[in-house]
Protein backbone atom coordinates (compact mmCIF):
# COMPACT_ATOMS: atom_id res chain seq x y z
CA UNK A 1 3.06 6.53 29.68
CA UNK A 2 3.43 2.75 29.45
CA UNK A 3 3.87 1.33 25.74
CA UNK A 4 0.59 -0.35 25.57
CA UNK A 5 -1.01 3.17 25.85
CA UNK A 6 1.84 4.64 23.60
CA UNK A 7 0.81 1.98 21.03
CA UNK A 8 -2.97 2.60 20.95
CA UNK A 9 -2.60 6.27 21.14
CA UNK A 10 -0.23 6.40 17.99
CA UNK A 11 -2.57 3.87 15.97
CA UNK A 12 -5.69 6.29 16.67
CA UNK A 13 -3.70 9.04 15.40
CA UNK A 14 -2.95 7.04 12.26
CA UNK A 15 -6.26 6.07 11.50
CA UNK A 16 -8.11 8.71 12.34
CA UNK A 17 -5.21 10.78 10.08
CA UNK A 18 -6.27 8.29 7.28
CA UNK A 19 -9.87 8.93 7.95
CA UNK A 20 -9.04 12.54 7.54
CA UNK A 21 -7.00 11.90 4.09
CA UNK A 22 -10.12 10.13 2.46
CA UNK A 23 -12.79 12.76 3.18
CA UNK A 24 -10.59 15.44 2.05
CA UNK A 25 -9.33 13.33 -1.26
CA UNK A 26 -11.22 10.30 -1.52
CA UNK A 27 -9.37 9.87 -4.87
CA UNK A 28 -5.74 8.97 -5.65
CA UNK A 29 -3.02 8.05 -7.81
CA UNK A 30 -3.23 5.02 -9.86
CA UNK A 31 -0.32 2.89 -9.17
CA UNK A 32 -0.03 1.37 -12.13
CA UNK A 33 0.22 4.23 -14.63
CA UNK A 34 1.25 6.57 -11.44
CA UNK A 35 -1.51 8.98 -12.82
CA UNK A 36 -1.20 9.42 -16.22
CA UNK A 37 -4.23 7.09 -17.46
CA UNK A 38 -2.11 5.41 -20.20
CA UNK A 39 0.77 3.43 -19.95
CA UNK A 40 3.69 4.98 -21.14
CA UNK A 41 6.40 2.65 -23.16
CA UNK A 42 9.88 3.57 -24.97
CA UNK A 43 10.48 2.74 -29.15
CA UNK A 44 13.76 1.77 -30.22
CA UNK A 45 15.03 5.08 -30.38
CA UNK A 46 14.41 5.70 -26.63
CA UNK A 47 11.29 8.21 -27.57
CA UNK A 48 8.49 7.89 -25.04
CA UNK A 49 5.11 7.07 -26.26
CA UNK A 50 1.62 6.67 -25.72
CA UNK A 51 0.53 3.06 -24.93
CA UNK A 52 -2.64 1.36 -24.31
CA UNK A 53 -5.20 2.78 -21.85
CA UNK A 54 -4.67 1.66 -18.11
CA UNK A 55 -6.97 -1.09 -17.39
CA UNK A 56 -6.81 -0.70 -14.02
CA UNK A 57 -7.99 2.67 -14.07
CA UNK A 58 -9.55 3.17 -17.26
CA UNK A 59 -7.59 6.17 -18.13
CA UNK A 60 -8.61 8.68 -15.73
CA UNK A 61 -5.50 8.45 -13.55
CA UNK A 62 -7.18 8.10 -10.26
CA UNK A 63 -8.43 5.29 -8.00
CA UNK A 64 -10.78 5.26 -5.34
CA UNK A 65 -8.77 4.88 -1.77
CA UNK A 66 -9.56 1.60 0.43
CA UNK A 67 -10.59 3.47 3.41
CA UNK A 68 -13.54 5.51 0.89
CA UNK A 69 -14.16 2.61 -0.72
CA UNK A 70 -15.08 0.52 2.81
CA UNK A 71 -17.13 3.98 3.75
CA UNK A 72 -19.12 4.11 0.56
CA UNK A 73 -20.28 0.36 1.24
CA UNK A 74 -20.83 0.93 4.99
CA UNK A 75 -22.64 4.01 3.90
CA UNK A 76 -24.65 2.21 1.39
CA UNK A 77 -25.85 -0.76 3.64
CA UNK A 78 -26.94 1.22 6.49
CA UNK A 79 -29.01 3.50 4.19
CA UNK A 80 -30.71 0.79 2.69
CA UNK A 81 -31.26 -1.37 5.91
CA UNK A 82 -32.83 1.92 6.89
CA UNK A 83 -35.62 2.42 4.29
């Protein structure tokens, strides 16, 4: 198999592995507060504590993923260019 093919087979398997991972979870992680919902910060003593609610997720821990996000507006457009 020459590397050209090698290449294009391997990034089909990628993306169509990604396309997999969003139907099945269309949700993950938030990076910033790696799921938690609030941001967790230290007092003097070294305790943990509760801080502020993530803005980027609003405290629900999860994020949409790119690839559902691009689906849900590809989704959306064809069904109303459809009506």
């Amino acid at each position: 198999m020459t590397l050209p093919a090698l290449a294009s087979a391997f990034l089909l398997l990628v993306t169509l592995g990604y396309a997999g991972v969003c139907a099945a979870q269309p949700f993950g992680r938030c990076r910033k507060c790696r799921g938690v919902g609030q941001l967790i910060k230290t007092n003097r003593r070294g305790k943990l504590k509760r801080g502020k609610v993530c803005r980027r997720c609003h405290g629900h821990g999860v994020r949409i993923r790119r690839g559902r996000h691009l689906y849900n507006l590809w989704r959306r457009t064809y069904t109303r260019g459809t009506r």
